[in-house]
Protein backbone atom coordinates (compact mmCIF):
# COMPACT_ATOMS: atom_id res chain seq x y z
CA UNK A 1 0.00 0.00 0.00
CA UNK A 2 1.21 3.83 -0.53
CA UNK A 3 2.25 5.65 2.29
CA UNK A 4 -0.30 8.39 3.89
CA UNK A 5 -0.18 11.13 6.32
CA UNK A 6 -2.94 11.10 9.14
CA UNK A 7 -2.87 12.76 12.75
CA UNK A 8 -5.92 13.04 15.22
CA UNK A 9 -6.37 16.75 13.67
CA UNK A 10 -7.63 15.46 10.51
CA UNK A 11 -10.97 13.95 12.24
CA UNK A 12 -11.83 17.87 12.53
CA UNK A 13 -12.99 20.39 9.85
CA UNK A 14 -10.11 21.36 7.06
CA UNK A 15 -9.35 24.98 5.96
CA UNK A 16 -10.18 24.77 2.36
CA UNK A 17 -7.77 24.80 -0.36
CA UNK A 18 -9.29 27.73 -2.55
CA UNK A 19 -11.04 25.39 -5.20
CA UNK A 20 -14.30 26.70 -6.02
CA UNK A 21 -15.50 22.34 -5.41
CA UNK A 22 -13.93 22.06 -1.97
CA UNK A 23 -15.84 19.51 -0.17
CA UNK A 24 -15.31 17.76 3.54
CA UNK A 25 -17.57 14.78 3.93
CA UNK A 26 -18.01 12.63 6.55
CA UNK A 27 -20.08 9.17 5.90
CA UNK A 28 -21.04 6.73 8.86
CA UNK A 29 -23.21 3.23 7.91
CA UNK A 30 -24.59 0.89 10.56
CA UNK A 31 -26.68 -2.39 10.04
CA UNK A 32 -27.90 -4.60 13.16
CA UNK A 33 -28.00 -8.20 11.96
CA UNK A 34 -30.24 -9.17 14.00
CA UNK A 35 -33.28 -6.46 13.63
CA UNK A 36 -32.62 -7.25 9.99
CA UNK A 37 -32.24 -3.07 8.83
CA UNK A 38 -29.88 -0.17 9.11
CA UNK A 39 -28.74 2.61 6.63
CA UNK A 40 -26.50 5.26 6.26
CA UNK A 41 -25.56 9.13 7.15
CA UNK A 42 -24.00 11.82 5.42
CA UNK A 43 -22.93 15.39 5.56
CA UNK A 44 -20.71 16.96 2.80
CA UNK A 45 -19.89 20.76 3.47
CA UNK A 46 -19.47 22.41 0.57
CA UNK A 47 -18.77 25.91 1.78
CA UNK A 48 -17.45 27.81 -1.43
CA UNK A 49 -20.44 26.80 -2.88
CA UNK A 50 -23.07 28.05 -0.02
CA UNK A 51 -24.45 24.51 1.08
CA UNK A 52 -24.04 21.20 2.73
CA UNK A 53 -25.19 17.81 0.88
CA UNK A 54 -27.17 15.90 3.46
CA UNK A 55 -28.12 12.61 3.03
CA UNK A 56 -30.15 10.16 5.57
CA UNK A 57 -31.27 6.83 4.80
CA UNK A 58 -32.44 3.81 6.40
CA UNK A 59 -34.00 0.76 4.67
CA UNK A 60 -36.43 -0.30 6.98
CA UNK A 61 -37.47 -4.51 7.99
CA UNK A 62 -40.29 -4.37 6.45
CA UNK A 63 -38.76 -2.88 2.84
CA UNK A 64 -39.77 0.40 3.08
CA UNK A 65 -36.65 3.12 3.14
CA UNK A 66 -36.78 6.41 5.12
CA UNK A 67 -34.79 9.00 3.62
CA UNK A 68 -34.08 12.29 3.33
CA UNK A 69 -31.56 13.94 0.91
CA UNK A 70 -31.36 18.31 0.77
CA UNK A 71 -28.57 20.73 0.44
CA UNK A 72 -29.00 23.37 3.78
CA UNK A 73 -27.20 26.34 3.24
CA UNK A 74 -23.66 26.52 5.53
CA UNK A 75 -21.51 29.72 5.20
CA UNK A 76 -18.45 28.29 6.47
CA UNK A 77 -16.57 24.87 7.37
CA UNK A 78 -16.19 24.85 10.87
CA UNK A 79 -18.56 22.10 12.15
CA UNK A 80 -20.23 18.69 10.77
CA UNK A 81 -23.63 20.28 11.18
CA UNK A 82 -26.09 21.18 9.01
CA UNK A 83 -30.08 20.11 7.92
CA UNK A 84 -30.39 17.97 11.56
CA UNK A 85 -27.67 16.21 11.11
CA UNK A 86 -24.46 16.79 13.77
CA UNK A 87 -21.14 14.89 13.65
CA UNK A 88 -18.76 15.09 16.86
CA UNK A 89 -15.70 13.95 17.22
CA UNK A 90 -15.24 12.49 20.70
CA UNK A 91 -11.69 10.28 20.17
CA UNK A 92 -9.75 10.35 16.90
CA UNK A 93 -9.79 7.31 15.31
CA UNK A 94 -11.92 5.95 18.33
CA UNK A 95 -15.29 7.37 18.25
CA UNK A 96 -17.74 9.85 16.80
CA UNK A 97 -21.09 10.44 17.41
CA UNK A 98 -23.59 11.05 14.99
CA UNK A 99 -27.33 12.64 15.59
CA UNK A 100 -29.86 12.98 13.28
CA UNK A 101 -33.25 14.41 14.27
CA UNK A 102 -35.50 15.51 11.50
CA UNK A 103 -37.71 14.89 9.13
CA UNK A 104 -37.51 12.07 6.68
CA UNK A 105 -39.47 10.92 3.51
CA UNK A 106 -41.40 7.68 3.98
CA UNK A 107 -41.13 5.25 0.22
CA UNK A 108 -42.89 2.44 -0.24
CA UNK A 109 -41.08 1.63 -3.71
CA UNK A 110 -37.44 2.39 -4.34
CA UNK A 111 -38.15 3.15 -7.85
CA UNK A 112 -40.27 6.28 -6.83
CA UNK A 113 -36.66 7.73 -6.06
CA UNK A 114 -35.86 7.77 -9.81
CA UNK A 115 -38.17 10.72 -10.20
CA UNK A 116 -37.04 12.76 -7.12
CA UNK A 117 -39.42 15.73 -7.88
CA UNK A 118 -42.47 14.01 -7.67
CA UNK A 119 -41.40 12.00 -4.40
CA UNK A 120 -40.33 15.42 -2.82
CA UNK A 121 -43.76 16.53 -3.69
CA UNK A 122 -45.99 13.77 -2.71
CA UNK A 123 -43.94 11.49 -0.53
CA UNK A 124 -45.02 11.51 3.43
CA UNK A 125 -43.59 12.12 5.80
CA UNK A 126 -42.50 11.19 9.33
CA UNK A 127 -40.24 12.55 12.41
CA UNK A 128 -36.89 10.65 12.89
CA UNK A 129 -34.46 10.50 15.69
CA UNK A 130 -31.23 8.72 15.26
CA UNK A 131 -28.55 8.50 17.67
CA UNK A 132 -25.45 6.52 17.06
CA UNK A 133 -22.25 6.09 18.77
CA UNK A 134 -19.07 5.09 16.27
CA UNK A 135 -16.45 3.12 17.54
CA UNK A 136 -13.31 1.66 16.15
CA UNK A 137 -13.28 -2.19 15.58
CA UNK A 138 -10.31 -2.01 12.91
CA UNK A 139 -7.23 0.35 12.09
CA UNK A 140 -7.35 3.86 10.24
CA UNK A 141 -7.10 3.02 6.61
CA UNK A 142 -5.57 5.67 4.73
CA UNK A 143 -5.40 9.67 4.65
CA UNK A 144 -3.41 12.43 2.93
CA UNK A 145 -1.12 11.47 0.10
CA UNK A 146 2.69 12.48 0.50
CA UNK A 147 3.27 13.36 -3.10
CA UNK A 148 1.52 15.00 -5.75
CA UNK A 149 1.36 12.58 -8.04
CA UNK A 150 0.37 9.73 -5.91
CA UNK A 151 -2.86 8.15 -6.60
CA UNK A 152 -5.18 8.01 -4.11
CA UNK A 153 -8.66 6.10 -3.67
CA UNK A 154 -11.08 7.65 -5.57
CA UNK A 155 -9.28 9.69 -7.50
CA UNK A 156 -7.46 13.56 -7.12
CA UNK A 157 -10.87 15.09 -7.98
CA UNK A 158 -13.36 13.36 -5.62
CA UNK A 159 -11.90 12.41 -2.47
CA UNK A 160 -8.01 13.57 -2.66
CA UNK A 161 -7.47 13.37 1.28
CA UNK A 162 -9.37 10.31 2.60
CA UNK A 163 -9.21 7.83 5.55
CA UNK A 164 -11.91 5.07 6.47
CA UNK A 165 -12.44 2.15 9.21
CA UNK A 166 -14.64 -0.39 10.51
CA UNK A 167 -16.98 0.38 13.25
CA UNK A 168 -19.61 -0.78 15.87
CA UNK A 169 -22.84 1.59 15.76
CA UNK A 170 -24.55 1.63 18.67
CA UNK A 171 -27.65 3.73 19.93
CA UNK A 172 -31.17 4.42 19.10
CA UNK A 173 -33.04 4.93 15.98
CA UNK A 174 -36.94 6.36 16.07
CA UNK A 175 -38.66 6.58 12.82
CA UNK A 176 -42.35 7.19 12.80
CA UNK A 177 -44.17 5.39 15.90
CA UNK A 178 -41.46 2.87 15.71
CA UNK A 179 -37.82 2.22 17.86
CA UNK A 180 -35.44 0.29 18.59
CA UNK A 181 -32.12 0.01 20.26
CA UNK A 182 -29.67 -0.29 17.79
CA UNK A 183 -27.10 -2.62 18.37
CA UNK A 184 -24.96 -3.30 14.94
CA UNK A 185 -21.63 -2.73 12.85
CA UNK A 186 -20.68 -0.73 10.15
CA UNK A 187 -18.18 1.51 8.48
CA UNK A 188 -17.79 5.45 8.24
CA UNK A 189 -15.17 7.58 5.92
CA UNK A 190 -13.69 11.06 6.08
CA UNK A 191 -12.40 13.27 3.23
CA UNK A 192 -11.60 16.39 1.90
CA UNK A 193 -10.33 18.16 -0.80
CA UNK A 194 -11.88 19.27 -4.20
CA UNK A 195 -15.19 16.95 -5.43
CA UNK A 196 -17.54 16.61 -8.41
CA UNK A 197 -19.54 13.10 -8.47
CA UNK A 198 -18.96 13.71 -12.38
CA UNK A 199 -14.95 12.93 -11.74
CA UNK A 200 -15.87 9.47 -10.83
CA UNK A 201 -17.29 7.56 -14.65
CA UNK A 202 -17.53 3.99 -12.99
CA UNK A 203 -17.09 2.18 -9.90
CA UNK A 204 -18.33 -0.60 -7.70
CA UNK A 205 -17.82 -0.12 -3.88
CA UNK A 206 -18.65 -2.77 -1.78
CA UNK A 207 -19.03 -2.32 2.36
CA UNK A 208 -19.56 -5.08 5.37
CA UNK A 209 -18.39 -5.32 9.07
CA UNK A 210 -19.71 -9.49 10.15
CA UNK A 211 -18.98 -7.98 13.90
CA UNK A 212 -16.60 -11.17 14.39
CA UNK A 213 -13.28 -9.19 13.40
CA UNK A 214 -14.47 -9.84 9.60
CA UNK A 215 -15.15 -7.51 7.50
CA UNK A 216 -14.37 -5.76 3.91
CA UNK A 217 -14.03 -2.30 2.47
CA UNK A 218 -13.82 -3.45 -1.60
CA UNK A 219 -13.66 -1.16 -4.84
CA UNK A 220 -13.11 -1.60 -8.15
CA UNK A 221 -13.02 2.24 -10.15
CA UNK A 222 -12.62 2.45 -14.10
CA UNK A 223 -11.83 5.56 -15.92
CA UNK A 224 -13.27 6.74 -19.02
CA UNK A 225 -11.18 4.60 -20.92
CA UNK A 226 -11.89 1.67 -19.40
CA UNK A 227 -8.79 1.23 -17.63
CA UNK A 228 -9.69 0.34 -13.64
CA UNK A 229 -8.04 -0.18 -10.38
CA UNK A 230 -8.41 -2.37 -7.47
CA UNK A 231 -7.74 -1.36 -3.92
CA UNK A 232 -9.88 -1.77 -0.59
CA UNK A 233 -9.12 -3.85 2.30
CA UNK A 234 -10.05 -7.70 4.32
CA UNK A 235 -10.79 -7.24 7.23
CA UNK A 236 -9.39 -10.78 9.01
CA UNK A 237 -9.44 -10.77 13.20
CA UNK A 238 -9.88 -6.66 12.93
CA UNK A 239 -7.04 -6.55 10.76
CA UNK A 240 -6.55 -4.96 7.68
CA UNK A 241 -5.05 -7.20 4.30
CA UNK A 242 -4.37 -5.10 1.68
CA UNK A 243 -6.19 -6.26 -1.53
CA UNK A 244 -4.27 -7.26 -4.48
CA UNK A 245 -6.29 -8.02 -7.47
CA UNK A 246 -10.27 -8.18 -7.46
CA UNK A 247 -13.37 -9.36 -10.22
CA UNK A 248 -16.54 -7.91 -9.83
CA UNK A 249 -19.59 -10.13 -11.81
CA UNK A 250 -22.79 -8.19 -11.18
CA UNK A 251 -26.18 -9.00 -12.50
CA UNK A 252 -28.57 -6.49 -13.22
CA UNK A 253 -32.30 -6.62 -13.16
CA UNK A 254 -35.15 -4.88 -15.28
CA UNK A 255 -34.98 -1.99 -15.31
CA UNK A 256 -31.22 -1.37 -15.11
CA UNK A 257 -30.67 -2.33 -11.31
CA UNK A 258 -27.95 -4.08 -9.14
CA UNK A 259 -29.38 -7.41 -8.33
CA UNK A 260 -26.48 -9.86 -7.18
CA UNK A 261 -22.54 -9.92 -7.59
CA UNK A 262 -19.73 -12.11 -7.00
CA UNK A 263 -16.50 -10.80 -5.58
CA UNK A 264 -13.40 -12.53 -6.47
CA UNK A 265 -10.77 -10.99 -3.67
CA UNK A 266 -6.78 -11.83 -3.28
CA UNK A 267 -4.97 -10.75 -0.91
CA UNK A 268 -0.80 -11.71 0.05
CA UNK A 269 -2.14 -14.40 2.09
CA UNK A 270 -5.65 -15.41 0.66
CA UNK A 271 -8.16 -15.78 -2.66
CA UNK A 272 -12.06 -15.07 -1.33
CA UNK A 273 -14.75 -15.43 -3.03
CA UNK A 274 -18.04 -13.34 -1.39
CA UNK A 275 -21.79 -13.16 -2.30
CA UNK A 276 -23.72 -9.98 -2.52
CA UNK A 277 -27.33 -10.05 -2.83
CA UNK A 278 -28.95 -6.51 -2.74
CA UNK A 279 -32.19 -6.35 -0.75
CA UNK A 280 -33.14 -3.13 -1.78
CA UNK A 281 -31.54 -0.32 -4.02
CA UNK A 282 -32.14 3.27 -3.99
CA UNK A 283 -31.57 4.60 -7.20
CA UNK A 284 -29.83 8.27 -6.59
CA UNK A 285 -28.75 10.76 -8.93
CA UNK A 286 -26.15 14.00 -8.65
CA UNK A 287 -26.22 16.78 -11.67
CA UNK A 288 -23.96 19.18 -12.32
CA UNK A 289 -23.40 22.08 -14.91
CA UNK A 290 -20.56 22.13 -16.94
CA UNK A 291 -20.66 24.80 -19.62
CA UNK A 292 -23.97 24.55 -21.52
CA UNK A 293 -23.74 20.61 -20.30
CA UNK A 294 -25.66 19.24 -17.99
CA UNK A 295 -23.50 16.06 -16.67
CA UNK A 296 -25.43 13.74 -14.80
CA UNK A 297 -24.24 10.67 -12.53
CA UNK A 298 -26.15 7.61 -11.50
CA UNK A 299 -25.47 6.64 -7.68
CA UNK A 300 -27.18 2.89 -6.86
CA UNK A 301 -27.33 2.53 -2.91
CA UNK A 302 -27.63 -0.70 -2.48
CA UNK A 303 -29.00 -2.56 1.34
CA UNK A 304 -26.67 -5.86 0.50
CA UNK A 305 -26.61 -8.99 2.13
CA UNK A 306 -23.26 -10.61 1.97
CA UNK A 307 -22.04 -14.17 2.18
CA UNK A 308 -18.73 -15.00 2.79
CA UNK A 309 -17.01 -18.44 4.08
CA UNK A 310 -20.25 -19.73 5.59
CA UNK A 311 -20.66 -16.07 7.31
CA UNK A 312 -23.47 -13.70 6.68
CA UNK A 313 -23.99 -10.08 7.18
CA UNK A 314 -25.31 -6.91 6.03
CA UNK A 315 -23.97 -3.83 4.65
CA UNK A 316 -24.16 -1.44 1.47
CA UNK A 317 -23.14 -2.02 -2.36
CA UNK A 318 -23.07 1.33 -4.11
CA UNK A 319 -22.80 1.68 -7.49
CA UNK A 320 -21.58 4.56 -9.77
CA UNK A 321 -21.94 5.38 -13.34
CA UNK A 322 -21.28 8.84 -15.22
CA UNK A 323 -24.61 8.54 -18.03
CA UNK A 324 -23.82 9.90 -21.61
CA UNK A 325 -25.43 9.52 -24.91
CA UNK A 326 -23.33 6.72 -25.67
CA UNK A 327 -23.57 4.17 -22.60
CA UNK A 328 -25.87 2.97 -20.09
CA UNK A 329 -25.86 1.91 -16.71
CA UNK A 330 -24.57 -1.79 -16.23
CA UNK A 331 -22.61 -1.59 -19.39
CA UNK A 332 -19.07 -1.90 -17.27
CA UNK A 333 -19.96 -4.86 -14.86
């Protein structure tokens, strides 16, 4: 693996760099096995540009997701709050809290979310209070790259600065008339540095914590020429193997949808070969201006159950493609 920078002052807001894009995000997921549900938080401050991207969701047990996705306006980027949702760091590395009270949309069929002005309109809605406490099952995997030419995970123009680790999430989540004491794992990133979704034209990202000291953080990124890279992590008695080569077979329902995928992993020490079945995908979408072109990416969010070595768990499968008049989503599996 490249060498990366990282000290306990990077869990905090960055100054920005000047770009116009500067974003800091800071992504949490959490999924209790047992209760059969969990989901995923989000808040990316993009101060030069007068707002945070917020982004709640939670696919509920009995298939319904409860979600909420807006852009409150933030002036600055001194705190991880914004739109309900507040981010504190309470140990580098160790723990962070996240909070979430709100409002959030109530859909009954994922597919409503691929027309997002209609579900804004007509979508109910219900209060939500979500409460989670982050803590570290697994080392800090990666941060700021030492030279300027260094590749990094996603890419100079998405997330140049960017660590990530496995986590228990722990807490309470109230949606509606419903609760429950949440009592799962999951995974949470931090980045920084300039961002479009457009820089990214394909990738597959795939995200589990078992809770036994298993676990995986798996993605395979192509460019627009087709060329792709592997990186990500095993997670093996909470410790991290660097991945070393990595297939990705996905199969895609009607309409174009993530339905299942097999994960060929090798490691120094280990070939792996893990299940996905996706129990329910929320089909997102980011547009952005470019000249007189609007560029549009398709973001799949994926509620996955994973099988791996007789072990099962949850977690997320998220899929990206960059849409043009030439191609169309699921034609780089």
């Amino acid at each position: 693996m490249d060498k990366f920078l990282l000290d306990p002052q990077d869990e905090l807001p960055h100054p920005d760099d000047g770009s116009p894009i500067f974003n800091e995000s800071v992504y949490v997921n959490g999924f209790d096995l047992k209760a059969g549900f969990g989901g995923w938080m989000r808040l990316g401050n993009r101060a030069n540009e007068g707002y945070a991207e917020l982004s709640v969701c939670f696919y509920l047990p009995d298939g319904r997701i409860a979600c909420q996705f807006q852009r409150p306006p933030i002036s600055d980027n001194k705190i991880f709050s914004a739109g309900g949702l507040a981010i504190d760091v309470v140990k580098p590395f160790e723990r962070i809290d996240t909070c979430f009270t709100g409002e959030l949309m109530l859909v009954d069929d994922p597919d409503d979310l691929n027309d997002p002005q209609t579900l804004f309109r007509n979508a109910p809605r219900i209060a939500a209070e979500i409460d989670w406490k982050n803590i570290a099952t697994s080392p800090v995997h990666g941060g700021r790259p030492v030279s300027d030419d260094q590749p990094t995970m996603y890419g100079r123009d998405f997330s140049l600065n960017h660590f990530n680790q496995h986590t228990r999430a722990a807490g309470h989540v109230k949606i509606g008339e419903q609760s429950w004491t949440f009592d799962g794992h999951g995974w949470r990133d931090h980045s920084w540095g300039p961002r479009t979704w457009q820089a990214i034209y394909s990738y597959r990202l795939f995200l589990s914590n078992f809770g036994d000291g298993s676990g995986f953080m798996l993605l395979r990124i192509a460019d627009g020429r087709g060329r792709s890279r592997r990186v990500g992590v095993l997670m093996i008695d909470n410790t991290y193997e660097e991945v070393v080569d990595m297939d990705v077979t996905t199969r895609w329902s009607t309409p174009q949808c993530p339905k299942t995928a097999s994960i060929a992993v090798r490691t120094a020490a280990r070939n792996v070969l893990i299940e996905a079945e996706m129990l329910s995908v929320a089909p997102l979408r980011n547009r952005r201006k470019a000249g007189d072109k609007m560029l549009t990416s398709r973001i799949w969010e994926g509620f996955t159950r994973f099988r791996w070595d007789g072990r099962e768990g949850l977690g997320m499968s998220e899929y990206i493609e960059r849409l043009d008049d030439t191609r169309l989503p699921g034609d780089i599996v």
